[in-house]
PDB file of N, CA and C in Angstrom:
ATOM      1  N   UNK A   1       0.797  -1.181   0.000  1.00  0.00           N
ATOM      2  CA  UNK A   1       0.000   0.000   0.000  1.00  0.00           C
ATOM      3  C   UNK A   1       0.844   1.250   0.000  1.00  0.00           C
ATOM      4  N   UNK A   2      -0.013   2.098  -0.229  1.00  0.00           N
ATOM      5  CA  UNK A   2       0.858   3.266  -0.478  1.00  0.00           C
ATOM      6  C   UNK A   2       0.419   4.475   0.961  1.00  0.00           C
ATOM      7  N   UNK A   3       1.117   5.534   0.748  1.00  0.00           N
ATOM      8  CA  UNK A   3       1.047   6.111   1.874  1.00  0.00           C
ATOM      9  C   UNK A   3       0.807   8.062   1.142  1.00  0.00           C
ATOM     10  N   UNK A   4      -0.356   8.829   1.564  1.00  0.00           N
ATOM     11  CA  UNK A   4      -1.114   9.615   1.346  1.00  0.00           C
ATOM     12  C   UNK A   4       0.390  10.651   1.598  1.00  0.00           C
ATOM     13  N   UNK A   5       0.293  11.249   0.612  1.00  0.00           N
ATOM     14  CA  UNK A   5       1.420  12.448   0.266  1.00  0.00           C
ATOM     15  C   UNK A   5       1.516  13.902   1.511  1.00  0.00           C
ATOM     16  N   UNK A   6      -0.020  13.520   2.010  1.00  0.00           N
ATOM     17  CA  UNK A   6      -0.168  14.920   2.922  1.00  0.00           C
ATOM     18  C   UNK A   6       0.482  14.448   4.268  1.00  0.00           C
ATOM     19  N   UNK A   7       0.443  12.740   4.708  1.00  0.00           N
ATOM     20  CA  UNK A   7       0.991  12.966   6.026  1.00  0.00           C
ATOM     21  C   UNK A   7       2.327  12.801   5.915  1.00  0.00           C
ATOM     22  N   UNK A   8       2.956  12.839   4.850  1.00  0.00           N
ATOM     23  CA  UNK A   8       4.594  13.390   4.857  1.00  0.00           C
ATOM     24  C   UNK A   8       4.627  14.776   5.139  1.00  0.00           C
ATOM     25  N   UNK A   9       4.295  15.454   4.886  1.00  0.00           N
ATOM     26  CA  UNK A   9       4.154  16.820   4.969  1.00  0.00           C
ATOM     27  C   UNK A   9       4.077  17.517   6.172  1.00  0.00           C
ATOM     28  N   UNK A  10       4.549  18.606   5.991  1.00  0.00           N
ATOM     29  CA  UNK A  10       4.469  19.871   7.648  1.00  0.00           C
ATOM     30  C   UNK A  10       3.544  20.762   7.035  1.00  0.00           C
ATOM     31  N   UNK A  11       2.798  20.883   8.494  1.00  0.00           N
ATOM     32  CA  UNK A  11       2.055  22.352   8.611  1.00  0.00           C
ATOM     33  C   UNK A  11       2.688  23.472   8.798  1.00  0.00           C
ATOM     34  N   UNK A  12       2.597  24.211   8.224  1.00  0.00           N
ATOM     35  CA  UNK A  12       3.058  25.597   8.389  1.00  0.00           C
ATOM     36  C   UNK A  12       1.678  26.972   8.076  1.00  0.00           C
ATOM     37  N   UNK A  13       2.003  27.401   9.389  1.00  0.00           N
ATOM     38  CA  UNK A  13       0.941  29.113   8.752  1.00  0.00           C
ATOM     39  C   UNK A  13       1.450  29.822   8.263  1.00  0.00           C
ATOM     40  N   UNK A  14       0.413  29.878   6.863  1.00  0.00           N
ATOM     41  CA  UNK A  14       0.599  30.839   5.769  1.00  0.00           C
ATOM     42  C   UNK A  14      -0.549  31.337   5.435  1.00  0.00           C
ATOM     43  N   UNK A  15      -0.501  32.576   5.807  1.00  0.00           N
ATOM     44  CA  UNK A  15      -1.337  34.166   5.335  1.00  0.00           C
ATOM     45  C   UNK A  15      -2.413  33.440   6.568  1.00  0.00           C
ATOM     46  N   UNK A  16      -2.360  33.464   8.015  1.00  0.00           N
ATOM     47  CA  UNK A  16      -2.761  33.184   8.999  1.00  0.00           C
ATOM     48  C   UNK A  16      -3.314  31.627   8.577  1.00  0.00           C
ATOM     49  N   UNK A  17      -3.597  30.871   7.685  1.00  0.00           N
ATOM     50  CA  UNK A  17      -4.088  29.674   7.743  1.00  0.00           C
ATOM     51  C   UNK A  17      -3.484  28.485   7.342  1.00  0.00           C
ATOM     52  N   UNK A  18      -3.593  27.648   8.291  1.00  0.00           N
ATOM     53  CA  UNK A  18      -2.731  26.176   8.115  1.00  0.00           C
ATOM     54  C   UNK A  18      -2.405  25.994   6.494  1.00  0.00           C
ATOM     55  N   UNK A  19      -1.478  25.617   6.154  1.00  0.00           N
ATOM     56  CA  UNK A  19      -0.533  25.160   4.934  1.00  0.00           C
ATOM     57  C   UNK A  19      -0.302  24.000   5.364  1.00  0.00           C
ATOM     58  N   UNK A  20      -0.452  22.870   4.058  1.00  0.00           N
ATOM     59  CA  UNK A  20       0.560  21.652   4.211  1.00  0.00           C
ATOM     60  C   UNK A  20       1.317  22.062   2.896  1.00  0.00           C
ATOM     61  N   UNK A  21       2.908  21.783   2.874  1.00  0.00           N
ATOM     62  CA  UNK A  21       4.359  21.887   2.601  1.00  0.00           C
ATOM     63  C   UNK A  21       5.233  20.745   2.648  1.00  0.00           C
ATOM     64  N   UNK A  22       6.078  21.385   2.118  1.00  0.00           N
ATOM     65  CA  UNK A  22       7.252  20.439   1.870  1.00  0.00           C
ATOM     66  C   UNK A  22       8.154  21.354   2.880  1.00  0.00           C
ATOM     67  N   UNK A  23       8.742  20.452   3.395  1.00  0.00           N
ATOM     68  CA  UNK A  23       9.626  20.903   4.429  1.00  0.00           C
ATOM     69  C   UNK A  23      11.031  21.719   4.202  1.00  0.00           C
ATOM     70  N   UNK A  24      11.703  22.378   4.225  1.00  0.00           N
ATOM     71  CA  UNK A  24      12.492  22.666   3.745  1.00  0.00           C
ATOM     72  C   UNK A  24      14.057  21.988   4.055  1.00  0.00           C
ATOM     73  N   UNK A  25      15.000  21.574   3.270  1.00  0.00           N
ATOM     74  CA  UNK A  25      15.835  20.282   3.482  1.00  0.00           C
ATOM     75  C   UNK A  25      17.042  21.529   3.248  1.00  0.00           C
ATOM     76  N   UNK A  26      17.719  21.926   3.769  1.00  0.00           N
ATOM     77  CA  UNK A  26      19.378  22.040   3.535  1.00  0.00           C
ATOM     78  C   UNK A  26      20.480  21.858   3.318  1.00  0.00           C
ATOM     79  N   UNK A  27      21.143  21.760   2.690  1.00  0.00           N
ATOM     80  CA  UNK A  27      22.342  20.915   2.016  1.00  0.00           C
ATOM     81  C   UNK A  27      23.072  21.313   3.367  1.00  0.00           C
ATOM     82  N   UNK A  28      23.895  20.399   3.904  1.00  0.00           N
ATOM     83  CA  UNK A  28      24.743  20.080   4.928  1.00  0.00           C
ATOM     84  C   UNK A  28      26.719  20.416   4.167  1.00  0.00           C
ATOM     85  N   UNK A  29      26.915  21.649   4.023  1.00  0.00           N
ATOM     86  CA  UNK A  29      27.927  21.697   3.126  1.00  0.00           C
ATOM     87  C   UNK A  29      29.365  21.540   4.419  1.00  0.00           C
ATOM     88  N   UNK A  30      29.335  20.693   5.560  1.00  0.00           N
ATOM     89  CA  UNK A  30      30.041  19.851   6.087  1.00  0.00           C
ATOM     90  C   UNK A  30      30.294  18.919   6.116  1.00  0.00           C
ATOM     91  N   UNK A  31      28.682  18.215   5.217  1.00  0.00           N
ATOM     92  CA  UNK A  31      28.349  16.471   5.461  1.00  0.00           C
ATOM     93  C   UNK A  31      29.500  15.623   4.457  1.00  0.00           C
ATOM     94  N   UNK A  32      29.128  14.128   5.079  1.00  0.00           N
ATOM     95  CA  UNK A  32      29.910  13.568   3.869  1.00  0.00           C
ATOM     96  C   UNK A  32      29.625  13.365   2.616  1.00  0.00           C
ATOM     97  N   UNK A  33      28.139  13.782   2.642  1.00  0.00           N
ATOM     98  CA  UNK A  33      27.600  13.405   1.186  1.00  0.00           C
ATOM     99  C   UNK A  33      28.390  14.609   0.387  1.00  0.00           C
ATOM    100  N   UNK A  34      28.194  15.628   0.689  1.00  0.00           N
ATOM    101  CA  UNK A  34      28.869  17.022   0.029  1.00  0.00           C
ATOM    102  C   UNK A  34      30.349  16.890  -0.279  1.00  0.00           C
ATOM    103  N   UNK A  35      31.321  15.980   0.928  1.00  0.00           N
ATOM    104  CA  UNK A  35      33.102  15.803   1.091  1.00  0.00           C
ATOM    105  C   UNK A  35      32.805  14.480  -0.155  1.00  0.00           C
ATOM    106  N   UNK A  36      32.122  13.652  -0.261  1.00  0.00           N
ATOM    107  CA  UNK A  36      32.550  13.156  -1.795  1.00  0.00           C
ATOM    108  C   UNK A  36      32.379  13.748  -2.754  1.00  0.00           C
ATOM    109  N   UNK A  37      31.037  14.494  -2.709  1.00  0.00           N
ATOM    110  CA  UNK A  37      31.089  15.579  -4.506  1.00  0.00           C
ATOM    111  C   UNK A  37      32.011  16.197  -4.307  1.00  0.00           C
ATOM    112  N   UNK A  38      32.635  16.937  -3.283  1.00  0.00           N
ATOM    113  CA  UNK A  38      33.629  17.596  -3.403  1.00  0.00           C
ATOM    114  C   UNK A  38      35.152  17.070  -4.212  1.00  0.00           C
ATOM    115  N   UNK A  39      35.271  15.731  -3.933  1.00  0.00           N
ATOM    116  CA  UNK A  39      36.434  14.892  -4.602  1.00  0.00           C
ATOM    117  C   UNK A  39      35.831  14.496  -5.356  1.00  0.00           C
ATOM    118  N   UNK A  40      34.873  14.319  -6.275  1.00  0.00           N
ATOM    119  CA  UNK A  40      35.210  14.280  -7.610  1.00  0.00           C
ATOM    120  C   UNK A  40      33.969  15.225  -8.735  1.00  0.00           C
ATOM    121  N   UNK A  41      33.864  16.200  -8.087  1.00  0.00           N
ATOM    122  CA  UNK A  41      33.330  17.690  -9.265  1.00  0.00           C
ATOM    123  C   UNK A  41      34.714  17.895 -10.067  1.00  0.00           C
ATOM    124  N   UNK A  42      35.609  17.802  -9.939  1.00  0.00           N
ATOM    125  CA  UNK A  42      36.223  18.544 -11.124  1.00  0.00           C
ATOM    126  C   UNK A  42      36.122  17.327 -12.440  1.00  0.00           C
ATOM    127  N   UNK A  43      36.251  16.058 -11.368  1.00  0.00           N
ATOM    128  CA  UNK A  43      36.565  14.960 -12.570  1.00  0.00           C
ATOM    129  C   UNK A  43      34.697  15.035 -13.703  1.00  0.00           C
ATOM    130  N   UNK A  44      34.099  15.156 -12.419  1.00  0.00           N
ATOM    131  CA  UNK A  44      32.423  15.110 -13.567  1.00  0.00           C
ATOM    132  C   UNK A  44      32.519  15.981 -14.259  1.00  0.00           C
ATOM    133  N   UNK A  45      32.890  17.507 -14.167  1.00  0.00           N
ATOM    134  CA  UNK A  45      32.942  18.354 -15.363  1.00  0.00           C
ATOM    135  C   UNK A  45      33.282  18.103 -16.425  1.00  0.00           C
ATOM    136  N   UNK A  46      34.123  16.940 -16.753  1.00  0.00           N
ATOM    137  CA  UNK A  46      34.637  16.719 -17.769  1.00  0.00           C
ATOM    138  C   UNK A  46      33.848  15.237 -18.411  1.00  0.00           C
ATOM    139  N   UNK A  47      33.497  14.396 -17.198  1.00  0.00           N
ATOM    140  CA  UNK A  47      32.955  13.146 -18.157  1.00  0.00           C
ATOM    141  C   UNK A  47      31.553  13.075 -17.550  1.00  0.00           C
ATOM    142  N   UNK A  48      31.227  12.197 -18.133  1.00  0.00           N
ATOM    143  CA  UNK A  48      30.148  11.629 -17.906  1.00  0.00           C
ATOM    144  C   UNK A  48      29.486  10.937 -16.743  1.00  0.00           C
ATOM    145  N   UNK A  49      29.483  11.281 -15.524  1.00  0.00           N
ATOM    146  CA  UNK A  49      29.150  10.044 -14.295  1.00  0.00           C
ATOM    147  C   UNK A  49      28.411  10.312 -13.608  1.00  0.00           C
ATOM    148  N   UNK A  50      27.056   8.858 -14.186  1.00  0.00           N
ATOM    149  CA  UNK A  50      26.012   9.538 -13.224  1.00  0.00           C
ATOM    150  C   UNK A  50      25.615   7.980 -12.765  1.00  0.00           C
ATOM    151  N   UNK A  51      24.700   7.854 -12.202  1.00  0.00           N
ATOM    152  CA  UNK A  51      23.986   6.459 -11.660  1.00  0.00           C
ATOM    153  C   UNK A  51      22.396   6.625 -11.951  1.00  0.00           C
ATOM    154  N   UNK A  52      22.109   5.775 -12.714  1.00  0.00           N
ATOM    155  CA  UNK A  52      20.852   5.645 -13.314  1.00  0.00           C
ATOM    156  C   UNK A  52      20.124   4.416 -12.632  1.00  0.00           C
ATOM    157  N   UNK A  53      19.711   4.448 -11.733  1.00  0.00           N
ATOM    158  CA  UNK A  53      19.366   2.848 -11.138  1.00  0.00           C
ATOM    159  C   UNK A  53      18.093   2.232 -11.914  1.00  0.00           C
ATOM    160  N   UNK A  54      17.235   3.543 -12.484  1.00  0.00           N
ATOM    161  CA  UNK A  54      15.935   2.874 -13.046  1.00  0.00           C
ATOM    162  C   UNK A  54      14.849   2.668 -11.965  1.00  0.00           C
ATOM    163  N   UNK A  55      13.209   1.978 -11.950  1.00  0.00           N
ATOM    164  CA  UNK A  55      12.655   1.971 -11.223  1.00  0.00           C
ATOM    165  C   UNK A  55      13.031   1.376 -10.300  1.00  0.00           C
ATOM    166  N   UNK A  56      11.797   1.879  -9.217  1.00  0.00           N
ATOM    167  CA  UNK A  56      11.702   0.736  -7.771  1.00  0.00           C
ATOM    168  C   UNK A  56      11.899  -0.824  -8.519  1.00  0.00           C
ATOM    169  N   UNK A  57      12.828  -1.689  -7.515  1.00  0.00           N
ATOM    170  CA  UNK A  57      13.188  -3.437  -8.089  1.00  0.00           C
ATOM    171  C   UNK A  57      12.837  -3.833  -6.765  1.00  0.00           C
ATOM    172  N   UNK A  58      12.227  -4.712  -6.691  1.00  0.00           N
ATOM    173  CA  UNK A  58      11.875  -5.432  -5.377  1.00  0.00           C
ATOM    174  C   UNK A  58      12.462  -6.904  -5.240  1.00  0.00           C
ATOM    175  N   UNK A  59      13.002  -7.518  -6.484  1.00  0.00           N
ATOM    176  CA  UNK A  59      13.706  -8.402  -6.451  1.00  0.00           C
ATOM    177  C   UNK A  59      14.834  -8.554  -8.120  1.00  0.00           C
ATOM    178  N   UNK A  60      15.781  -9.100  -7.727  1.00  0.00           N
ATOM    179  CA  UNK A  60      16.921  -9.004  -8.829  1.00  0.00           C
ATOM    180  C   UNK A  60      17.936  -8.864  -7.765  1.00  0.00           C
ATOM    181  N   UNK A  61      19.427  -8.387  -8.595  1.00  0.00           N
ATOM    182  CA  UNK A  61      20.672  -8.460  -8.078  1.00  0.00           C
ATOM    183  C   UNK A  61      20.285  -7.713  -6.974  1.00  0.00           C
ATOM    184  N   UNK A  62      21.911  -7.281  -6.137  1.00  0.00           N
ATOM    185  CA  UNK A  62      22.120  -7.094  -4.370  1.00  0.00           C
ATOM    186  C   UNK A  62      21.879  -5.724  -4.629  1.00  0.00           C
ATOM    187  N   UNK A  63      21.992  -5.172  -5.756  1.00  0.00           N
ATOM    188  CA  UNK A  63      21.540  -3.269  -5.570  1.00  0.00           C
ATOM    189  C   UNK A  63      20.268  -3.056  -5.885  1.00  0.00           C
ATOM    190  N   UNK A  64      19.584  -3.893  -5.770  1.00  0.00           N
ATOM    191  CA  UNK A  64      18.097  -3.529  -5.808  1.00  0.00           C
ATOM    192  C   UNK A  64      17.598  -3.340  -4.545  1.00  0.00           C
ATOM    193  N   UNK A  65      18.437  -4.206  -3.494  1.00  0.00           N
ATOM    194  CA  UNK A  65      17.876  -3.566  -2.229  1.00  0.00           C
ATOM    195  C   UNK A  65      18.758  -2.758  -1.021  1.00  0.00           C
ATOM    196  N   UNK A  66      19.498  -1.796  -1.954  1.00  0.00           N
ATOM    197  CA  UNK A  66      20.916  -1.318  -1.734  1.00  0.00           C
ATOM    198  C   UNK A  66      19.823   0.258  -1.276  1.00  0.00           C
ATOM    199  N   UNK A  67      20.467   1.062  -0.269  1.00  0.00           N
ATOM    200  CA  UNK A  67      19.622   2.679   0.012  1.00  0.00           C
ATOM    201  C   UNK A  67      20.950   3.323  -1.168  1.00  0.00           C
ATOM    202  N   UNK A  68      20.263   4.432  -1.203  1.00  0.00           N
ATOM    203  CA  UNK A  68      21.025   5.740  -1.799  1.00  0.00           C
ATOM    204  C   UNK A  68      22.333   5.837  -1.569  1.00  0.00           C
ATOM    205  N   UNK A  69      23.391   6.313  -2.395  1.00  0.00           N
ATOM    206  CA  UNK A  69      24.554   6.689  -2.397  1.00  0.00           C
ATOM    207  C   UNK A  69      24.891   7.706  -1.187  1.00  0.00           C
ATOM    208  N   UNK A  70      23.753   8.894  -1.007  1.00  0.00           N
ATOM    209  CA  UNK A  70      23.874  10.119  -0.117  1.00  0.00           C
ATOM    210  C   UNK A  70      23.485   9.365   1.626  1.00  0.00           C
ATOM    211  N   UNK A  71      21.935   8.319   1.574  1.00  0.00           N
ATOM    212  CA  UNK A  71      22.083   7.856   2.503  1.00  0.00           C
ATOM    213  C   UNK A  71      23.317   6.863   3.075  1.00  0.00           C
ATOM    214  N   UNK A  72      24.192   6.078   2.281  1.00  0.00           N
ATOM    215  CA  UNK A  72      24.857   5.595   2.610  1.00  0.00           C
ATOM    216  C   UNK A  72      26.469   6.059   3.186  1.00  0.00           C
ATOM    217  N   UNK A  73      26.443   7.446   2.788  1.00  0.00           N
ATOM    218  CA  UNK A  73      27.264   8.167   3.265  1.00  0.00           C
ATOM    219  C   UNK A  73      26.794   9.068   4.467  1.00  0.00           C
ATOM    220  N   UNK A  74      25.994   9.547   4.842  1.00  0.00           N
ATOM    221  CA  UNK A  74      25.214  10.042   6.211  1.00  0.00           C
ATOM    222  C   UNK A  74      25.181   8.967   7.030  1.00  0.00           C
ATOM    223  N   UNK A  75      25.148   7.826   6.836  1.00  0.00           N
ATOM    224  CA  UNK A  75      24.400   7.227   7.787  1.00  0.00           C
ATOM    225  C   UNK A  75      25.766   5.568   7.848  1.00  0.00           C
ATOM    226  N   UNK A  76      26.284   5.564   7.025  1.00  0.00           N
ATOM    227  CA  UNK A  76      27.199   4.114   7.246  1.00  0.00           C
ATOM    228  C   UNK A  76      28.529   4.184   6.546  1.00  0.00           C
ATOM    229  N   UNK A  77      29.180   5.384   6.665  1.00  0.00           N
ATOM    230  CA  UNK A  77      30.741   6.060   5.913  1.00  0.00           C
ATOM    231  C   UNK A  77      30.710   5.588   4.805  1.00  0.00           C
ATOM    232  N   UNK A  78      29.771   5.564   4.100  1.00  0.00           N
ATOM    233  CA  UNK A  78      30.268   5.115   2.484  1.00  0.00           C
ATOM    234  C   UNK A  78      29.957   4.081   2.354  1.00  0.00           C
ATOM    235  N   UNK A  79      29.641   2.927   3.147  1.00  0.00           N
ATOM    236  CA  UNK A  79      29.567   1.498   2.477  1.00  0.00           C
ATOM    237  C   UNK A  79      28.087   1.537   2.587  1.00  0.00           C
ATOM    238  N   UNK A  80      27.675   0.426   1.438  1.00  0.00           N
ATOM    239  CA  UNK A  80      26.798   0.102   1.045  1.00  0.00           C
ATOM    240  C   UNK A  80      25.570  -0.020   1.986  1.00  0.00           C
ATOM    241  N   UNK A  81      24.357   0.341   2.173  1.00  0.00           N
ATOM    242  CA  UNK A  81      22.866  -0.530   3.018  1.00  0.00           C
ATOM    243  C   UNK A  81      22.446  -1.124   2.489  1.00  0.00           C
ATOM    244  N   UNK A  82      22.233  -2.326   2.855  1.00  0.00           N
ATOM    245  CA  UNK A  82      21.259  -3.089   2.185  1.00  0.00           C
ATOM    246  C   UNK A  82      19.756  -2.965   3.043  1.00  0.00           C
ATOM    247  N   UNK A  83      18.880  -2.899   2.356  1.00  0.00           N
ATOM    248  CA  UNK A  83      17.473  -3.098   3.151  1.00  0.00           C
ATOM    249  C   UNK A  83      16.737  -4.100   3.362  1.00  0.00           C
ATOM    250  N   UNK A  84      17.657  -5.373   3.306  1.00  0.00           N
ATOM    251  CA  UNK A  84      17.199  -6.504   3.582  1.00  0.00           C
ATOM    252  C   UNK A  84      18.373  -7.218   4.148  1.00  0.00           C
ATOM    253  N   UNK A  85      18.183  -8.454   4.957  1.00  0.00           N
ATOM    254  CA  UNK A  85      18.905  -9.235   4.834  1.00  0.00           C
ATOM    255  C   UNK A  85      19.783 -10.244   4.034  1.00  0.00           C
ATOM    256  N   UNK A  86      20.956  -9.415   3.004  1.00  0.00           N
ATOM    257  CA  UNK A  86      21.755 -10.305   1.838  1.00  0.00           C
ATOM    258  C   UNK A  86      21.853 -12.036   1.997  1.00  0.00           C
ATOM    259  N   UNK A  87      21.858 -12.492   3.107  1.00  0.00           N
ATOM    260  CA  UNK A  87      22.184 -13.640   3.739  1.00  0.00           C
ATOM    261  C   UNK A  87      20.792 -14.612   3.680  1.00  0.00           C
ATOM    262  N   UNK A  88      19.517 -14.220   3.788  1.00  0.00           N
ATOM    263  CA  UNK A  88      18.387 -14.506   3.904  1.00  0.00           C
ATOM    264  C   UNK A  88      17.929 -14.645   2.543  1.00  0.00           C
ATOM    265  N   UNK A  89      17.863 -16.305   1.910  1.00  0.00           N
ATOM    266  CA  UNK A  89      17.331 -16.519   0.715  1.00  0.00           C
ATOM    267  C   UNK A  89      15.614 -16.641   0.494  1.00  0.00           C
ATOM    268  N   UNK A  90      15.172 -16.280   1.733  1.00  0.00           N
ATOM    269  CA  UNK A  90      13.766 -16.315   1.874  1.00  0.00           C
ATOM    270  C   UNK A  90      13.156 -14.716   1.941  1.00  0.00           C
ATOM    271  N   UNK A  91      13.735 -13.956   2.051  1.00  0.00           N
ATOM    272  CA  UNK A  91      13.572 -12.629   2.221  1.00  0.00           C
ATOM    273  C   UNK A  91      13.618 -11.752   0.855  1.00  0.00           C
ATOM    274  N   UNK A  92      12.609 -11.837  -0.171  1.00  0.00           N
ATOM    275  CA  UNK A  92      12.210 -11.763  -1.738  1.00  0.00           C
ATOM    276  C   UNK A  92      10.624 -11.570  -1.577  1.00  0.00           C
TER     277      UNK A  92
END
């Protein structure tokens, strides 16, 4: 199931009456996600490097249930999350 777009959302008052919003997110220009673009922006200016993962995969290879490049640097120094148990052949 899916989950209703408004209770992600913050209230905020605007022009005295409740607003639902998008929250406002800040780039963390200390974080580590920012200290890797930082080592390699000069090299992307010049080529090509991006990561195209394609849709949601709920089953296939080990990066289908791999988190984000940015979460994996906030949250586990760079190495990989998996969101499942890799080890668990029942867990598909």
């Amino acid at each position: 199931g899916g989950v209703p777009i408004i209770s992600m959302m913050n209230m905020e008052l605007r022009r005295g009456k409740e607003k639902a919003v998008i929250k406002k997110a800040l780039v963390d220009l200390d974080g580590e996600p920012m200290k890797a673009f930082e080592a390699v922006r000069d090299s992307w200016k010049m080529n090509d490097c991006y990561r195209s993962p394609g849709p949601i995969q709920f089953k296939g290879h080990e990066w289908a249930d791999a988190a984000t490049i940015t979460l994996s640097l906030e949250l586990n120094g760079g190495n990989p999350i998996l969101l499942r148990d890799a080890n668990d052949p029942t867990n598909f």
